[in-house]
Protein backbone atom coordinates (compact mmCIF):
# COMPACT_ATOMS: atom_id res chain seq x y z
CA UNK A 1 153.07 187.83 56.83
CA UNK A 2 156.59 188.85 57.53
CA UNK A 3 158.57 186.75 59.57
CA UNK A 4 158.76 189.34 62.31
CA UNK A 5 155.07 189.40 62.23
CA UNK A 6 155.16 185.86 62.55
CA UNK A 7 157.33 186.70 66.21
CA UNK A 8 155.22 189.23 66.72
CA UNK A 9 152.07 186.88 66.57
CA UNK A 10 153.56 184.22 68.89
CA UNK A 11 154.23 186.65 71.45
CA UNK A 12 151.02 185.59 73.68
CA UNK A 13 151.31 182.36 73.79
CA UNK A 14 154.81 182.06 75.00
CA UNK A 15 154.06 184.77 77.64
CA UNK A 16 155.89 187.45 76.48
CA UNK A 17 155.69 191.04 76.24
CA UNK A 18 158.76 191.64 73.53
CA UNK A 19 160.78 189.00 72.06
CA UNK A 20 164.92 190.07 71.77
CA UNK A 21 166.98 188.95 69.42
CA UNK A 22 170.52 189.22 69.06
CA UNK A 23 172.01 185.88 67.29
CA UNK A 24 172.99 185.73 63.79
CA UNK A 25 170.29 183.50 62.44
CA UNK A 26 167.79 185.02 64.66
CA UNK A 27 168.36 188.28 63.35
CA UNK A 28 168.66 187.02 59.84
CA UNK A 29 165.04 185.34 59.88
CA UNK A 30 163.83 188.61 61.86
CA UNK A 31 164.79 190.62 59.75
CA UNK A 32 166.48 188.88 56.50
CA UNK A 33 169.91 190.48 56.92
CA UNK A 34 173.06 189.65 58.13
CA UNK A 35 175.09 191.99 60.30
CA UNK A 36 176.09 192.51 64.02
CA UNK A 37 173.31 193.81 65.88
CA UNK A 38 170.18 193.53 68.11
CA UNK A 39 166.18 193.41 67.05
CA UNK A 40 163.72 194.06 69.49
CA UNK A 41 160.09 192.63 68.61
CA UNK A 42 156.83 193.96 70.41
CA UNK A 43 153.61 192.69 69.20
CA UNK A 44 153.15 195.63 67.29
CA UNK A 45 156.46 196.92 66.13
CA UNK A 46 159.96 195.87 65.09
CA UNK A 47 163.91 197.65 66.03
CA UNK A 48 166.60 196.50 64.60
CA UNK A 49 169.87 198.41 65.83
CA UNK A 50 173.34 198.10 64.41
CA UNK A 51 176.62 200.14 64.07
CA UNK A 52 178.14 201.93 61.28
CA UNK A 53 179.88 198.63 59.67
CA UNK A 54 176.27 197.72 58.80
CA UNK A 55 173.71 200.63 58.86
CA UNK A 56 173.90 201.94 55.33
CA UNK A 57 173.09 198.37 54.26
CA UNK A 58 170.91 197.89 56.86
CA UNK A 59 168.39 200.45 55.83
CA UNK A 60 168.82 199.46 52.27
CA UNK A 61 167.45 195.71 52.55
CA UNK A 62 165.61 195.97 55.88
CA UNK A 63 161.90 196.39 55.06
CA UNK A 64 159.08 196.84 58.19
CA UNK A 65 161.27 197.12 60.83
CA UNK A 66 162.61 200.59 62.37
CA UNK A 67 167.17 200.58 61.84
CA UNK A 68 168.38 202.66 64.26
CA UNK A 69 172.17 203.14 64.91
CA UNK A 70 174.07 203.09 67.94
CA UNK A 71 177.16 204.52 68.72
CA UNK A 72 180.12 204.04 71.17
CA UNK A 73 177.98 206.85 73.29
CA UNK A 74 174.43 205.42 72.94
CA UNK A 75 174.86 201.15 73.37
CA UNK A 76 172.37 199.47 71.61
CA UNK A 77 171.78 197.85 75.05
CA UNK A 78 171.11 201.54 76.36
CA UNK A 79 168.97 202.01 73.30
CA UNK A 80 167.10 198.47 73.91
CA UNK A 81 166.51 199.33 77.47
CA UNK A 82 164.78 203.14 77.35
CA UNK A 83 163.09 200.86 74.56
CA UNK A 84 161.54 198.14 76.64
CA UNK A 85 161.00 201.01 79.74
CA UNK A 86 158.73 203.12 77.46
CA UNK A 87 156.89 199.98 76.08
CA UNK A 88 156.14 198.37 79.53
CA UNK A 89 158.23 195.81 78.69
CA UNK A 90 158.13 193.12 81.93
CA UNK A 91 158.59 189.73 80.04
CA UNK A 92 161.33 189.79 77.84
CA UNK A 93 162.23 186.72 76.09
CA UNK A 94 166.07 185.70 74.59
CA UNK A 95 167.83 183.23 72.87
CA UNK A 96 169.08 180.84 75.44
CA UNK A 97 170.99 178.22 73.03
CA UNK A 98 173.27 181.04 71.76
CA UNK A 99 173.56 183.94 74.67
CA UNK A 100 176.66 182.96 76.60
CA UNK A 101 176.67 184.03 80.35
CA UNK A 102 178.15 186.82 79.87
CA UNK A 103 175.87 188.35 77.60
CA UNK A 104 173.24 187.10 79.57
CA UNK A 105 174.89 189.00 82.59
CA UNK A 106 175.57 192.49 80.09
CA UNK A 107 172.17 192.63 78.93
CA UNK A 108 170.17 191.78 82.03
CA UNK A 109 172.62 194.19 83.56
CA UNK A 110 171.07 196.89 81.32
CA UNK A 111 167.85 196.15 80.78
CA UNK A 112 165.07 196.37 83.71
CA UNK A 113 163.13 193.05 82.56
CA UNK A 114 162.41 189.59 83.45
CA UNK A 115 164.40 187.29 80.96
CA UNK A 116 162.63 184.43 79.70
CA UNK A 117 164.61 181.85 77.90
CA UNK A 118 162.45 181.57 74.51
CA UNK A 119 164.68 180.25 71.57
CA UNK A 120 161.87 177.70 71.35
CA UNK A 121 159.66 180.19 69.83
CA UNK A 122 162.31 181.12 66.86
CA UNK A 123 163.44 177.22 66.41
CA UNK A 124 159.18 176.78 66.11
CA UNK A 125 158.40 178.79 63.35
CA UNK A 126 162.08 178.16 61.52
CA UNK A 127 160.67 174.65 61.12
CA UNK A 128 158.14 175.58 58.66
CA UNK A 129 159.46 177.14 55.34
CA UNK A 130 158.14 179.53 53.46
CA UNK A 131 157.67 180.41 49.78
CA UNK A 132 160.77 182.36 49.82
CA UNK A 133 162.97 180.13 51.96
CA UNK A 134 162.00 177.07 50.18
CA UNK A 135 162.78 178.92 46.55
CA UNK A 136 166.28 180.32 48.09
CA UNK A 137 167.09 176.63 49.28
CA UNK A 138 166.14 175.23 45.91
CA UNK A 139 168.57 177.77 44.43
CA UNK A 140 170.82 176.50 46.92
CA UNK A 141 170.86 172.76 46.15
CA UNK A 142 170.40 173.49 42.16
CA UNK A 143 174.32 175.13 42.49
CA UNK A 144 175.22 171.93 45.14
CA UNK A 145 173.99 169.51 42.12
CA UNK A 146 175.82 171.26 38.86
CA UNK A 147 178.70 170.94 41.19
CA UNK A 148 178.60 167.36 41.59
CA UNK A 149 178.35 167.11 37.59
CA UNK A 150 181.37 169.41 37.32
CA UNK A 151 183.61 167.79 40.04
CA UNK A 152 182.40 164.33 38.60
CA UNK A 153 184.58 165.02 35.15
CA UNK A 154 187.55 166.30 38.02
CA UNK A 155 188.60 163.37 40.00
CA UNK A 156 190.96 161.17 38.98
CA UNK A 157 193.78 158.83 40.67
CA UNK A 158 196.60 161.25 41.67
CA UNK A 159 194.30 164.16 43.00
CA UNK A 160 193.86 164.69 47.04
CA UNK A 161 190.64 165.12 49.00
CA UNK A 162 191.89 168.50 49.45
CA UNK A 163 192.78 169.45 45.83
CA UNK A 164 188.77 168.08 45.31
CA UNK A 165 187.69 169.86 48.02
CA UNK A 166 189.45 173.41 47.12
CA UNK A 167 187.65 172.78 43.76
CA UNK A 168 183.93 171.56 44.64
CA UNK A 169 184.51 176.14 46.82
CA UNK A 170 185.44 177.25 43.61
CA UNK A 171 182.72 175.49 41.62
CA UNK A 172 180.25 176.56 44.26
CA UNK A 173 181.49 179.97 44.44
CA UNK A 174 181.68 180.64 40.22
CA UNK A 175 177.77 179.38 39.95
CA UNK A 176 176.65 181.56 42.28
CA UNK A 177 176.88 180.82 46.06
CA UNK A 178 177.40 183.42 48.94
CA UNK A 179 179.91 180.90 50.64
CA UNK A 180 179.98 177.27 51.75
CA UNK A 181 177.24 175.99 54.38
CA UNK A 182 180.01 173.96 56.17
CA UNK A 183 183.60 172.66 54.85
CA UNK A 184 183.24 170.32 52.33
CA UNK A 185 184.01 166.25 53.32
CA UNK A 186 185.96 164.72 51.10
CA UNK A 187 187.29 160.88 51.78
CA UNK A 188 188.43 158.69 50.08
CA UNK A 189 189.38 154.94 50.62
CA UNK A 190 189.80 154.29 54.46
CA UNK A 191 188.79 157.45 55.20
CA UNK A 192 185.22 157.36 54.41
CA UNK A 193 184.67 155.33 57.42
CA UNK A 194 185.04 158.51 59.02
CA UNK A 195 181.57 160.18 58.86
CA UNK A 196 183.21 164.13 59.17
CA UNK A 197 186.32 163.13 57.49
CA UNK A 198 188.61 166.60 57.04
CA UNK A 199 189.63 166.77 53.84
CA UNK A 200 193.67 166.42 53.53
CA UNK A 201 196.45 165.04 51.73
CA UNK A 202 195.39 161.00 50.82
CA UNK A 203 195.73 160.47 47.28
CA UNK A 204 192.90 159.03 45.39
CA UNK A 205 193.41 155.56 44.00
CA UNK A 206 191.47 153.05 41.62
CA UNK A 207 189.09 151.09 43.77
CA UNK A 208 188.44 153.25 46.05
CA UNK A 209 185.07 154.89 47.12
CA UNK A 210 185.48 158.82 47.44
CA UNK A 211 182.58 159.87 49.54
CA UNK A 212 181.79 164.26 49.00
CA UNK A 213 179.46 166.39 51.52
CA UNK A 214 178.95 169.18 49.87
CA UNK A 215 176.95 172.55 50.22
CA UNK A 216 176.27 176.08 49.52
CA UNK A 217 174.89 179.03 51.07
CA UNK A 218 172.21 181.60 48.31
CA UNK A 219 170.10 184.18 49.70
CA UNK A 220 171.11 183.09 53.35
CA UNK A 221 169.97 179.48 52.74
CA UNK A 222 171.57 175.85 53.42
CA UNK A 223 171.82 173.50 50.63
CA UNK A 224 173.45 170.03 51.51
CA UNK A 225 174.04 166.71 49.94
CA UNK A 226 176.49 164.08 49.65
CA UNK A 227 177.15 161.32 47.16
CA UNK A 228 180.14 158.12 47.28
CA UNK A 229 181.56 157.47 43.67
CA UNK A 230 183.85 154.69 43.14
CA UNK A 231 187.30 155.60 41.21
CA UNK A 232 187.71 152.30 39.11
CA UNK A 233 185.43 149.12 39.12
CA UNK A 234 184.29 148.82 42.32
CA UNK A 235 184.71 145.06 44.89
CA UNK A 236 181.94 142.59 45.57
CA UNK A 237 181.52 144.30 48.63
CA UNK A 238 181.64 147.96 48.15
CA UNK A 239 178.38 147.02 45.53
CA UNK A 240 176.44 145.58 48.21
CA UNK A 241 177.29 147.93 51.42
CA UNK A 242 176.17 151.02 48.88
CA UNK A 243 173.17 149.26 47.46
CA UNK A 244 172.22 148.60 50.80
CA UNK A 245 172.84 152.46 51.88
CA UNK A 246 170.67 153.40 48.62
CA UNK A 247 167.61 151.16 49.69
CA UNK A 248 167.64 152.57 53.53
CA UNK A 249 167.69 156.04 52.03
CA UNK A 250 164.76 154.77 49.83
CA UNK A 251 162.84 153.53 52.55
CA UNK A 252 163.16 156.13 54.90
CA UNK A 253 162.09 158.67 52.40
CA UNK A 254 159.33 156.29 51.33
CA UNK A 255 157.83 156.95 54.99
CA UNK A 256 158.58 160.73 55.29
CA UNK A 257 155.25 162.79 55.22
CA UNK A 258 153.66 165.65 57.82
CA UNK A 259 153.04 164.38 60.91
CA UNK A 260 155.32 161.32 61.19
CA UNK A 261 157.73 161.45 64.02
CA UNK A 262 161.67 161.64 63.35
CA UNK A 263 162.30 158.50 64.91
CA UNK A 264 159.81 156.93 62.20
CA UNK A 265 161.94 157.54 59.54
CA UNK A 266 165.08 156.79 61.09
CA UNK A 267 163.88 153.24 61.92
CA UNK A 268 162.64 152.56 58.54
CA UNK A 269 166.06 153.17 57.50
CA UNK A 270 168.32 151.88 59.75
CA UNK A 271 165.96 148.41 60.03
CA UNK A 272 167.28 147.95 56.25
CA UNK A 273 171.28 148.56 57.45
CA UNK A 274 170.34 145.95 60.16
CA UNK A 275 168.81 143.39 57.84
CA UNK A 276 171.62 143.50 55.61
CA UNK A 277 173.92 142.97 58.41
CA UNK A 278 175.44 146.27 59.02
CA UNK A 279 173.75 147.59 61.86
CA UNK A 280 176.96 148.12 63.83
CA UNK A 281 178.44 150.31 61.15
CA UNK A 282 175.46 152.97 61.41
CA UNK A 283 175.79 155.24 64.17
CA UNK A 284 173.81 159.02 63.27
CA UNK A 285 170.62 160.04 62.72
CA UNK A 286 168.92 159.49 59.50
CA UNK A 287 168.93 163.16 58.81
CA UNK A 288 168.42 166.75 60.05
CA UNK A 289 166.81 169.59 59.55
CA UNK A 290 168.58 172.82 57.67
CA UNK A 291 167.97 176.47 56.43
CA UNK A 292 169.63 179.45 57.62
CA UNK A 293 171.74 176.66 59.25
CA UNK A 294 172.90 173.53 58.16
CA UNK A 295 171.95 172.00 61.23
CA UNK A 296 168.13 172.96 62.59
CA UNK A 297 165.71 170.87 64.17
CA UNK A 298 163.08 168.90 63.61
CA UNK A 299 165.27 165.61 63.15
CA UNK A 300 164.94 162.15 61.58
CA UNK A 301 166.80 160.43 64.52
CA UNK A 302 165.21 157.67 67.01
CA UNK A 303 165.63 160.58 69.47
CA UNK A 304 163.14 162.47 68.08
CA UNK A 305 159.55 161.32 69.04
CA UNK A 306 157.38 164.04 68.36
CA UNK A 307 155.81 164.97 64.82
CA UNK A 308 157.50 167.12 62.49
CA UNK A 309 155.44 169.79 60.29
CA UNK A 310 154.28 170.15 56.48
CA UNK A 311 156.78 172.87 55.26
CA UNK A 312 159.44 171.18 57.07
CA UNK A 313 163.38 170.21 55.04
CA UNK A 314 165.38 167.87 55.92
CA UNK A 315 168.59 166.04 54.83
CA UNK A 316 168.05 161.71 54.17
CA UNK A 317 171.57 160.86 54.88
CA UNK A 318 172.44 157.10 55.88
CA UNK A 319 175.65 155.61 55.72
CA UNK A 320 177.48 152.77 55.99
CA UNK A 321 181.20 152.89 57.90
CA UNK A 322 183.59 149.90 58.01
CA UNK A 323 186.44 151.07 60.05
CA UNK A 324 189.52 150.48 57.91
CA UNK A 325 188.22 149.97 54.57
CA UNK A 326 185.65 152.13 53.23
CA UNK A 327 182.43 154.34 54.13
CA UNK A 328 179.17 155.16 51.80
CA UNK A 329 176.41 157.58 52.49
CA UNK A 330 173.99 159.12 50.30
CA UNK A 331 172.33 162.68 51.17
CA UNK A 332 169.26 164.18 49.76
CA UNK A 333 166.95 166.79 51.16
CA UNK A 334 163.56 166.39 50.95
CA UNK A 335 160.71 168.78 51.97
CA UNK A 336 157.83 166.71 53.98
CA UNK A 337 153.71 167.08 52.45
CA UNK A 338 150.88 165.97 54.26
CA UNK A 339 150.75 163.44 51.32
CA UNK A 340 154.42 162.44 51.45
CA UNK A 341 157.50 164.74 50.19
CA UNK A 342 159.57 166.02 47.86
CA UNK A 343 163.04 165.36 47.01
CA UNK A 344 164.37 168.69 45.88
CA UNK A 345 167.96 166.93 45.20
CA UNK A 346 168.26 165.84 41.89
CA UNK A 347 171.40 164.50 41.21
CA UNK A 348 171.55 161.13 40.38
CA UNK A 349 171.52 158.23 43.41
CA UNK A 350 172.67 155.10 41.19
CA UNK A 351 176.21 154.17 41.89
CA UNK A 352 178.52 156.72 39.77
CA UNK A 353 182.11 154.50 38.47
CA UNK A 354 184.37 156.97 37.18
């Protein structure tokens, strides 16, 4: 089943006549292409409009779906709405967590339909991967993890974050990726305290920790991971805070399977960082959920209470932060079974000295 059929088949139970769809990663699981346009989803039949920037490659990779383009004289809203007239469209669902106002007030403007705020149906079935998705994202994180083993043989004292950041795009970018999933955290010493450190000019020195976030974008899918290396022998301390970060990772994952809530795993975690004294110093969620964005729900968080699917990925990502000295956090993702999951990360998790 395509993933439009998929929209198509959840039409009914969300009370909708016609589902529309006009964000990027909406219209990219719609349809599997990115572009600027609109799709239109009836329970028996798929639109997808665009303009002339996109049409030719539109119709070339857009399979099931009618392309149709519209012009400065025929609006793809105009289009949408003689659309949704001659289907008897009267429930009309949209993406409320990404149509500002004043799209809302354009296309309700336009169209003669009740608008039903239904990004809940979209977010719903994203949570479940398919065979496809999950082989994309396993391309994904295989280019993430030879570029950890490249940028490994890289730093040295003298380089920037930035300098290692510029490098971990280009590595990315030679093995294959479309583009980064987000910019790339690099910090080092005092700065990996910071959890979204940007990347700038600190030089890298021996002793230090430098903590990477790293990911890739193939076939429109997330990879993400990060890994802390020490430059030079590693302190007393720096052993035991990553250790500790290692076994909370461990023991999160250890209790990650279908049907567990997200606040499960994120208290078998974070009860580690506590017992070793460092409960303060952890302050996110134990992970999210990614694909066609890097950050998706279902979560691992204490937030989330409800259960989260077979099929589902997400990112196992505690950390330590001591505010002036140093931060660790460790990042694999891992794809939940009804028997457990599976860690499709497989760089190594062992403290790295270089």
């Amino acid at each position: 089943m395509t993933h439009f059929e998929k929209i198509a088949a959840a039409l009914k139970d969300h009370g909708l006549d016609a589902m529309l769809i006009t964000s990027e990663p909406g219209e990219f699981y719609a349809v599997g292409f990115h572009g600027e346009g609109a799709a239109l989803i009836t329970p028996d039949k798929c639109w997808y409009y665009t303009d002339s920037r996109y049409i030719e490659a539109a119709r070339q990779l857009i399979s099931g779906a009618e392309v149709i383009l519209w012009t400065a004289d025929s609006s793809y809203r105009k289009q949408i709405a003689e659309l949704v007239k001659a289907h008897g469209v009267a429930k009309l669902g949209f993406e409320e967590e990404y149509m500002s106002v004043a799209q809302h007030t354009a296309w309700t403007k336009a169209v003669e339909a009740q608008f039903i705020p239904a990004s809940d149906l979209l977010t719903t079935l994203r949570q479940v991967k398919d065979a496809d998705e999950l082989a994309a994202m396993r391309e994904a994180q295989r280019v993430t993890d030879e570029a950890l083993l490249e940028i490994l043989n890289f730093i040295k004292p003298g380089l920037t974050e930035s300098e290692v950041a510029a490098r971990l795009t280009y590595i990315m970018a030679r093995k294959g990726a479309e583009r980064n999933s987000f910019d790339p955290i690099v910090a080092c010493g005092a700065n990996g305290s910071k959890p979204h450190a940007v990347p700038g000019p600190a030089v890298i020195q021996k002793g230090q920790f430098v903590t990477m976030d790293f990911g890739c974008v193939v076939h429109g899918y997330c990879s993400d991971m990060t890994r802390t290396v020490a430059v030079g022998q590693p302190d007393q301390e720096m052993e035991l805070v990553y250790n500790t970060v290692l076994k909370a990772q461990l023991a999160g994952i250890a209790v990650a399977k279908a049907g567990v809530s997200g606040a499960d795993v994120h208290n078998a975690g974070a009860r580690v960082i506590e017992e070793a004294g460092y409960g303060a110093y952890f302050g996110h969620g134990f992970g999210h959920s990614l694909g066609i964005e890097i950050h998706e729900n279902p979560r691992f968080s204490n937030l989330w209470d409800k259960p989260i699917p077979a099929g589902a990925l997400l990112s196992a990502e505690p950390g330590i932060y001591l505010p002036g000295k140093f931060g660790v956090r460790i990042e694999d993702v891992i794809m939940l079974t009804d028997e457990g999951c599976i860690d499709i990360t497989r760089s190594p998790k062992q403290l790295i000295i270089l």
